[in-house]
Structure formats: structure tokens, C-alpha cells
Protein backbone atom coordinates (compact mmCIF):
# COMPACT_ATOMS: atom_id res chain seq x y z
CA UNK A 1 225.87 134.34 142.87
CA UNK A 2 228.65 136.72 142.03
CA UNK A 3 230.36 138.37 144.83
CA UNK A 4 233.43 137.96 144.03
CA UNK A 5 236.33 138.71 146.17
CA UNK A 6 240.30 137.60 145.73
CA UNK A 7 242.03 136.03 148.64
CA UNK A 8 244.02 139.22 149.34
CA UNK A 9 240.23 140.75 149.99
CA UNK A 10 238.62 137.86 152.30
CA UNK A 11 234.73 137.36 152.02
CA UNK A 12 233.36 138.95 155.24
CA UNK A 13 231.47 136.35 157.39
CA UNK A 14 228.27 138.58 156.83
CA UNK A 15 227.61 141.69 154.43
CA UNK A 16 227.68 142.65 151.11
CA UNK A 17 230.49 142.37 148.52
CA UNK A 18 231.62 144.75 145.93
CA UNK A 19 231.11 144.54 142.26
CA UNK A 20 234.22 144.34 141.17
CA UNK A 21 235.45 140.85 141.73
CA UNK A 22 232.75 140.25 139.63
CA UNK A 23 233.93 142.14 136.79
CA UNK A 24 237.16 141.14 136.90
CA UNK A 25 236.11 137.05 137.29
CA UNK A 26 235.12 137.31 134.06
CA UNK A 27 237.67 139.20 132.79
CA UNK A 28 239.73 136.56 133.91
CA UNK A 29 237.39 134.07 132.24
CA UNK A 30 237.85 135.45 128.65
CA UNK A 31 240.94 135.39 129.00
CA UNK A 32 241.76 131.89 130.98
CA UNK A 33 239.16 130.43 128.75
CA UNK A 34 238.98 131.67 125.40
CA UNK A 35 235.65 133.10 124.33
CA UNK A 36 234.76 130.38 121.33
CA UNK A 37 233.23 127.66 123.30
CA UNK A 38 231.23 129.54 125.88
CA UNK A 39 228.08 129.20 124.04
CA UNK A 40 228.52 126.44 121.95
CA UNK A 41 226.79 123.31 123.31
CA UNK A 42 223.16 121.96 122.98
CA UNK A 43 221.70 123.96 125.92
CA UNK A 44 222.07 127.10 123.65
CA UNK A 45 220.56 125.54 120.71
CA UNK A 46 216.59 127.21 121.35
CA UNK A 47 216.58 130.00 123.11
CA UNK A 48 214.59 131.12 126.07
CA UNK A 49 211.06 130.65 124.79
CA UNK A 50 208.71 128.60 126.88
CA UNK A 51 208.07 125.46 125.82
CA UNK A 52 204.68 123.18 125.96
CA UNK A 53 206.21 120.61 128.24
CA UNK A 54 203.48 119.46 131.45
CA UNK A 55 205.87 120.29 134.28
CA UNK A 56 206.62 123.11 135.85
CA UNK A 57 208.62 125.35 138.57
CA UNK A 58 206.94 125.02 141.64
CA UNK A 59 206.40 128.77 142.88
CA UNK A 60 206.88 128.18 146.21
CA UNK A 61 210.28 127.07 145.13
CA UNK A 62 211.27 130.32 143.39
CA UNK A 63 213.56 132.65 145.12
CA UNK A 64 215.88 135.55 144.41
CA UNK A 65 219.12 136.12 145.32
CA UNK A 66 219.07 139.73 147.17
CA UNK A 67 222.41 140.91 145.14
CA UNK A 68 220.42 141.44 142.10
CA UNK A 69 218.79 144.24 144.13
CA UNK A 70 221.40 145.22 146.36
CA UNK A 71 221.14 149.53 145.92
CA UNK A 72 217.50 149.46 146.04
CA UNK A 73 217.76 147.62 149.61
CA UNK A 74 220.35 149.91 150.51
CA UNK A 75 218.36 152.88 149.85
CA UNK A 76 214.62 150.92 150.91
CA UNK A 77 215.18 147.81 152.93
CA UNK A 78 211.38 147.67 153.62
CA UNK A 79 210.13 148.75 150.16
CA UNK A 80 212.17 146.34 148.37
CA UNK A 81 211.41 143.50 149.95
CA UNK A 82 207.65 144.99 149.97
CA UNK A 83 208.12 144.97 146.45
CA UNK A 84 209.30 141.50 145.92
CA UNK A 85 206.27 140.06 147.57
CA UNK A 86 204.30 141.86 145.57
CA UNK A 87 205.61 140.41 142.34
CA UNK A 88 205.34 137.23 143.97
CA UNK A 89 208.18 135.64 146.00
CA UNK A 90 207.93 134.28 148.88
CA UNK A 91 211.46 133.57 149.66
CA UNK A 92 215.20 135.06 149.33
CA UNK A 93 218.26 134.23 149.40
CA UNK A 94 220.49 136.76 151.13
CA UNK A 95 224.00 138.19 150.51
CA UNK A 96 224.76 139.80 154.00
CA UNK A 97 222.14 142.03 156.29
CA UNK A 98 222.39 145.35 154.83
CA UNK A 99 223.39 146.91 157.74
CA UNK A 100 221.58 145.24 159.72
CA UNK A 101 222.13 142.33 162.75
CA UNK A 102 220.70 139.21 161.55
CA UNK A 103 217.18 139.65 164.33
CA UNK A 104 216.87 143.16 162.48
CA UNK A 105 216.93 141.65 159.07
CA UNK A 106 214.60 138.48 159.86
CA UNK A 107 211.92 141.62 161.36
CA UNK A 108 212.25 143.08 158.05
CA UNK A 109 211.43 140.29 156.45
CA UNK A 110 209.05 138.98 158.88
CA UNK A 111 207.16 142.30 157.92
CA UNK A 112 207.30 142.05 154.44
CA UNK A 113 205.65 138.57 154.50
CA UNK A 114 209.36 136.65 153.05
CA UNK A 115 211.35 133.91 154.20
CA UNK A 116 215.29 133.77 154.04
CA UNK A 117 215.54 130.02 153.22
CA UNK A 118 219.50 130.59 151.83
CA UNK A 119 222.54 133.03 152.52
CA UNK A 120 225.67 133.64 151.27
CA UNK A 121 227.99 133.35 153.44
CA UNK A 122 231.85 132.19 153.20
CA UNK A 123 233.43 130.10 155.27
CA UNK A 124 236.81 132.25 157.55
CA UNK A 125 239.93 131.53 155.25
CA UNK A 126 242.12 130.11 156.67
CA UNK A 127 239.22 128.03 158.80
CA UNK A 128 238.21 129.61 162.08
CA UNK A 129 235.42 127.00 163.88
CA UNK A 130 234.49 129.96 166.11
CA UNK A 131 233.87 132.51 163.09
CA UNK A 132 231.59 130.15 161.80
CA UNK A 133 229.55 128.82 164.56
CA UNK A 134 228.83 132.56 164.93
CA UNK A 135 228.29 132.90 161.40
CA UNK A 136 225.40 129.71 161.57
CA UNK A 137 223.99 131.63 164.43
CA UNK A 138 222.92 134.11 162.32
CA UNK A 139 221.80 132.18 159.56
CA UNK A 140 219.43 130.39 162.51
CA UNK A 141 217.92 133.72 163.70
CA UNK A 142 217.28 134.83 160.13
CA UNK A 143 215.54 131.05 159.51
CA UNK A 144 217.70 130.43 156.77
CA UNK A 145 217.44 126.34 155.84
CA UNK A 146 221.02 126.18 153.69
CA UNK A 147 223.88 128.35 154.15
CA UNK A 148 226.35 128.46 151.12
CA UNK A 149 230.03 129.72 150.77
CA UNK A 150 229.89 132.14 147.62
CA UNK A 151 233.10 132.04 145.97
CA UNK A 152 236.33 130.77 145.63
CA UNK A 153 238.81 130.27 142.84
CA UNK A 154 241.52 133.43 142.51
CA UNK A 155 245.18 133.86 143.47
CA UNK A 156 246.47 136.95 145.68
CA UNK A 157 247.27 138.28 142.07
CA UNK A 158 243.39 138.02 140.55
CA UNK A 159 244.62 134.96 138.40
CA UNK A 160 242.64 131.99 138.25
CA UNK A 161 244.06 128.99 140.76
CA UNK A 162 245.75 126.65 139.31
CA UNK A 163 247.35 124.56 141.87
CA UNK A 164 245.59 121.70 142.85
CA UNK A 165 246.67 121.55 146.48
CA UNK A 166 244.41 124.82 147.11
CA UNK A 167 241.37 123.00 146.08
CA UNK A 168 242.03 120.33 148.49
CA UNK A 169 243.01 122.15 150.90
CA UNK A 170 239.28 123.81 150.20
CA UNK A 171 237.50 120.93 150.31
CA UNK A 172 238.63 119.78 153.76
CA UNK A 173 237.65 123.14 155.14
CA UNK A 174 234.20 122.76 153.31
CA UNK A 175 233.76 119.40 154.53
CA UNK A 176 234.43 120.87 158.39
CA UNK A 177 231.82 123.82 157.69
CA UNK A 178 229.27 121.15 156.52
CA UNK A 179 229.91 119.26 159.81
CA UNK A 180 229.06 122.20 161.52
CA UNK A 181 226.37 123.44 160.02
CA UNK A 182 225.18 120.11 160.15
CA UNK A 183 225.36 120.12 163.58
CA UNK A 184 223.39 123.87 163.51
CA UNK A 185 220.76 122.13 161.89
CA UNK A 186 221.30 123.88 158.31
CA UNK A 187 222.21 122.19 155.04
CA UNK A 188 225.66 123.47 153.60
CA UNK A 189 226.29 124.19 150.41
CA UNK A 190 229.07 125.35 147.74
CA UNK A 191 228.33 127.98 144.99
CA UNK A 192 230.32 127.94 142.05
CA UNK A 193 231.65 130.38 139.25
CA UNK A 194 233.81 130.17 135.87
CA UNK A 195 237.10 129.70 137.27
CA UNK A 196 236.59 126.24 139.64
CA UNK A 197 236.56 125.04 135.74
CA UNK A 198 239.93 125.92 134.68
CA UNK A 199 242.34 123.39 133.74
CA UNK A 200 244.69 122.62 136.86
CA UNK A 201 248.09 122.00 136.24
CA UNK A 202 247.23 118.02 137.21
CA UNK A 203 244.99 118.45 134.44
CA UNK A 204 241.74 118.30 136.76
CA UNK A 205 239.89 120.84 137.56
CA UNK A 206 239.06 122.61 140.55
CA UNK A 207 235.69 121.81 140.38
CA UNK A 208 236.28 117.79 139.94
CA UNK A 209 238.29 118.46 143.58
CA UNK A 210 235.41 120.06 145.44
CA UNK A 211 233.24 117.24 144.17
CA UNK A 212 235.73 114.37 144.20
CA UNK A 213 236.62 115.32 147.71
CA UNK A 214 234.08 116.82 149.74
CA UNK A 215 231.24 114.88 151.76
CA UNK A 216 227.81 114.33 149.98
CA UNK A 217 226.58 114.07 153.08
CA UNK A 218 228.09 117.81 154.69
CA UNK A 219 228.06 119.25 151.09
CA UNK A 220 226.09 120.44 148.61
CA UNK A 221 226.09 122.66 145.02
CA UNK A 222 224.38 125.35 144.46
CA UNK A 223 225.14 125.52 140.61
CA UNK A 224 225.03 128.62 138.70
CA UNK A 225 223.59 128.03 135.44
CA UNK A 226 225.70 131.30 133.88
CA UNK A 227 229.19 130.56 135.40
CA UNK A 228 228.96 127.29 134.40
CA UNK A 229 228.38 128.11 130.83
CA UNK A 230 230.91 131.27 130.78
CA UNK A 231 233.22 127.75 131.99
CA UNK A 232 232.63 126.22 128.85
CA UNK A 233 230.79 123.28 130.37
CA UNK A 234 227.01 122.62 129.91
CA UNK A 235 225.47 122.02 133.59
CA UNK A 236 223.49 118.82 132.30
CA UNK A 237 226.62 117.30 132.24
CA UNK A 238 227.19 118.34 135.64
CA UNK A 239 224.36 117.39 136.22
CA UNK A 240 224.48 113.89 134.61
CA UNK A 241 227.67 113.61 137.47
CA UNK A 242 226.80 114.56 140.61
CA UNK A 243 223.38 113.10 140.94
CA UNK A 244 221.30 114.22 144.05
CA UNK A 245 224.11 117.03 144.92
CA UNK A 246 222.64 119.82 142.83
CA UNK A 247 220.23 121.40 145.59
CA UNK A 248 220.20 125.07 144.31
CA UNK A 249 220.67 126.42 141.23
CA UNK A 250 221.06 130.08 140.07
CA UNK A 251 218.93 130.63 137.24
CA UNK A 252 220.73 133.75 135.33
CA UNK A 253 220.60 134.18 131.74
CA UNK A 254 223.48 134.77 128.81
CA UNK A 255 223.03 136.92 126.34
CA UNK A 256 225.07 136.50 122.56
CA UNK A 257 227.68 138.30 123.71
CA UNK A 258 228.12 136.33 126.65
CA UNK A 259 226.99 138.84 129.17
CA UNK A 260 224.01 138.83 131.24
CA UNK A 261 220.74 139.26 130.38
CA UNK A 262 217.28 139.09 131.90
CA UNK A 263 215.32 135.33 132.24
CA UNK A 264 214.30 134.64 128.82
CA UNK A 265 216.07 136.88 127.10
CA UNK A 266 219.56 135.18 126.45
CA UNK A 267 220.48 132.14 124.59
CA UNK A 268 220.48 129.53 127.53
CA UNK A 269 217.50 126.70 127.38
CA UNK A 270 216.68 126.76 130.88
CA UNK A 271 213.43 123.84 130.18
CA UNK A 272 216.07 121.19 129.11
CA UNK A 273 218.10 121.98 132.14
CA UNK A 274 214.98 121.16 134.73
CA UNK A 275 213.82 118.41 132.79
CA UNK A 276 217.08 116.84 134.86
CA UNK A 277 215.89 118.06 138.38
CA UNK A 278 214.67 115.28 139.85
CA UNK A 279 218.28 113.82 139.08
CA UNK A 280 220.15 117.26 140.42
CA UNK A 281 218.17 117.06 143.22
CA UNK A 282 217.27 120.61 142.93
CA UNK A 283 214.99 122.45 145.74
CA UNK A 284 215.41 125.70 144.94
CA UNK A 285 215.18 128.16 141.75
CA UNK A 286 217.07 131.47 142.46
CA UNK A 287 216.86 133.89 140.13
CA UNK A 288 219.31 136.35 139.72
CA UNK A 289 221.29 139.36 137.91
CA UNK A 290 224.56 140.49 138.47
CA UNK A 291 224.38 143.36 136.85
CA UNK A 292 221.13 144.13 136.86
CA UNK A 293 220.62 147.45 138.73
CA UNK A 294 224.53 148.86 137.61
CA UNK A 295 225.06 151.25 135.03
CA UNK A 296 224.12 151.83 132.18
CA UNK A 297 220.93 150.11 133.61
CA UNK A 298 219.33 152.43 136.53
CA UNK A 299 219.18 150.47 140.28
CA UNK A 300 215.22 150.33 139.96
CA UNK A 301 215.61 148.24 137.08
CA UNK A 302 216.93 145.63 138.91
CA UNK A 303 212.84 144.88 140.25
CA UNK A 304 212.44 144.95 136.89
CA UNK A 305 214.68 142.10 136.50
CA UNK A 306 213.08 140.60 139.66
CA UNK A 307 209.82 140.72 138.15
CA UNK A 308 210.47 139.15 134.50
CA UNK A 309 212.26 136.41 136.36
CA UNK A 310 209.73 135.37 138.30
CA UNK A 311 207.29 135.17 135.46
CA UNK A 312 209.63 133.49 133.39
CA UNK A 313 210.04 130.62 135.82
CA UNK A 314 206.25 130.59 136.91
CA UNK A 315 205.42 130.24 133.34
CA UNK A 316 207.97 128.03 132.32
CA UNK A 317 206.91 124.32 130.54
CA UNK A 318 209.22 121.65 130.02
């Protein structure tokens, strides 16, 4: 997902998050990164057309992240998510209430005939055990299944981290939120971006801590198929070396310019990806957008971009 924040503008426990950590994340990308190898790589070889494979996405395993149509549920809570059953989802993954406590948000969806089975949510900074007990309270009365911390990976200044002490420092609080939510009966997980791939000055990467270092038992990764791209690395190799950790992924497509674009319209192979699920572990398929109700695209288009990428994934072959 991409609600980016820095750490001089802490995640909230619960609610939405602005746009524009997102657009300066990958501002920060292009320039931390370079732009030549972001879609270089065999997973950009074919593009997004379906192949003639015999397996499949199990529907009942597609979601949506709710960012992707965050001003439409501002202005029509009930429609929206009216509207998302109707195209065929049966569950969501939210990014904050909308307003809303966490019993009025499960009613709403209750009504609308989806289940919440993710949130993102991110862990207090610095780690508050009391913050986050409430914080798995809420994810309990919505019926959530996983909670996941949505983003990390910035300096007070907007640069990328570089320090490798920060990422371990991370991982310990991650492993004591897993514990937790363990504890709350919910599965935790950890969702990445571009810049948890950015050369340390150890010459590891922030991403190699959070795996290296957290629990596989407290933590999960809910991998973003986009970020991971825009951070030059292809997620089969990720893949390929966290076996059975890979729970979630965000299925979000890149166009040729390396922006986003609607499922099966970009450049990324999404078929050879899942034909490595059963070794990710993967349990969920979220689609999403970040940008996919913001100008110069209109906020209803964003259920356009809810509706493609549910069809793209129910008709997918690999």
C-alpha cells in the first residue's frame, strides 16, 4: 500500500494518510535509485496479457486495498462498498475507518455483504504496548484476520534511511507487535515500499534487516509487487528467499514510464509471479491503485480501477 508518511509525520494508529508521502517516496526513489533498472528484469519481459496456464486466483482470495478508493468512501461509505460487492469482492483490506469507530465501520461493511480480513495499521513509533493493544482491538471488532504496519523507510528530512541501526531497531519493535497480535489472535504482517531496498551504508539493505531479523513466526510480508520493482529487485527473487513468509501481496501494475497503471495494463507479468505462490505462501491478492481516483483521473474512476482489477485476477491463467 502507499501511505506514506516521514517520521517527523507519525502514521496514526487508525485513519487515513495523505497522498503525499506517496509522491514524494518515489521521488525519492528516482532519485536514490536511478531510473535504468526499474524495469529491466524477466518479470517485464510479456506484458500483462493472460496467459493459458490451468491455475488460477482463487476469488474468494481477491481483495482490495480501500486507499485505491479512498474519496469515493469519503463522500459514500455505503455506496462504495455497495459498489465493490457488486463487482465482486468479497473482502477488503482497510486503511483507517473513515471517520468512523471500528463497530461503525464493521456495520458498514456488515451491510454491504464484505469482510475486512486486513488493515493497515502502523505500529506507535517509538513502541507504545498500550497504543497497540488498543489498536488490535479494533482490528478484532472490525474481524480483520492480519493486521500490517504500512510503511517505513524515511529520515526526519524525507531521505531514504540509510543507517542500519534504524532497521534493527525496527525489527525488534515488529517482532514485539507480532507477539502481541499474536496474542490478539491476528497474524502480523510488514508491508513494504521502494526505499527498505536502498543500499545501507553496511552495504545491506533495509529490507535483508526486517527479514534477517524479525520472527517468522510473529512476522509476516505483505509484498508489493510495484515497490518492489520501482526497488530494482524482481519479487521472484524475493520470493525464491523468504519461502512461506510472503502471505499478502499487493497486486499493482507499472506502466513504461514507471508509474502506475491499471491490472493488465503495465509491463509487469503478474502469471509468472503466482506460479511461485505456493512457495510465497501467499493467501491473499490485493489489488490496488495509488493513484487511481487523483487527478488528472476523476475519484469515480478509481471503481473503475476496482473493477478491471478484479477481472484481471479472476481471469488470470498461469
Amino acid at each position: 500500500m502507499d501511505q506514506q508518511t516521514t517520521q517527523a509525520e507519525p502514521l496514526p494508529v487508525s485513519g487515513p494518510v495523505s497522498r503525499r508521502g506517496v509522491l514524494r517516496a518515489a521521488t525519492v526513489s528516482a532519485a536514490a535509485l536511478g531510473t535504468a533498472g526499474l524495469l529491466a528484469g524477466p518479470a517485464t519481459a510479456s506484458s500483462a496479457g493472460h496467459s493459458h496456464g490451468r491455475r488460477r486466483v482463487p476469488v474468494d482470495r481477491i481483495s482490495i486495498q480501500l486507499y485505491t478508493v479512498r474519496d469515493q468512501l469519503a463522500a459514500d461509505l455505503p455506496g462504495t462498498l455497495a459498489a465493490l460487492r457488486r463487482i465482486g469482492y468479497r473482502r477488503v483490506e482497510h486503511a483507517g475507518f473513515v471517520g468512523r469507530t471500528a463497530a461503525q465501520f464493521r456495520a458498514a461493511l456488515d451491510a454491504a455483504g464484505l469482510r475486512s480480513t486486513s488493515g493497515h495499521t502502523g505500529i506507535p513509533q517509538p513502541f507504545d504496548a498500550g497504543a497497540w493493544e488498543r489498536a488490535l482491538a479494533d482490528a478484532n471488532v472490525v474481524g480483520s484476520k492480519k493486521i500490517v504496519h504500512p510503511y517505513f523507510g524515511r529520515d526526519a528530512n524525507g531521505q531514504p534511511i540509510r543507517d542500519p541501526a534504524v532497521y534493527r531497531a525496527l525489527a525488534r519493535d515488529l517482532n514485539q507487535a507480532g507477539r502481541l497480535a499474536e496474542r490478539a489472535g491476528l497474524d502480523f504482517g510488514y508491508h513494504n515500499h521502494q526505499l527498505e531496498f536502498v543500499p545501507l551504508t553496511d552495504g545491506s539493505t533495509g529490507f535483508d534487516i526486517l527479514t534477517g531479523q524479525t520472527d517468522p513466526r510473529l512476522v509476516h510480508f505483505e509484498l508489493d509487487l510495484y515497490w518492489t520493482w520501482r526497488g530494482a529487485h524482481d519479487p521472484v527473487d524475493v520470493i525464491r528467499a523468504n519461502r512461506g513468509r510472503i502471505r499478502q501481496v499487493h497486486v499493482k501494475d507499472l506502466d513504461v514510464e514507471g508509474g502506475f497503471a491499471d491490472l493488465g495494463d503495465g509491463v509487469i507479468d503478474f502469471g509468472r509471479i503466482f506460479d511461485h505462490e505456493r512457495e510465497a505462501g501467499i493467501e491473499e491478492y490485493i489489488v490496488e491503485r495509488d493513484d487511481a481516483g487523483t487527478p488528472p483521473r476523476a475519484p469515480a474512476d478509481a471503481l473503475d480501477t476496482a473493477r478491471v482489477g478484479f477481472d484481471y485476477l479472476a481471469s488470470l491463467r498461469y
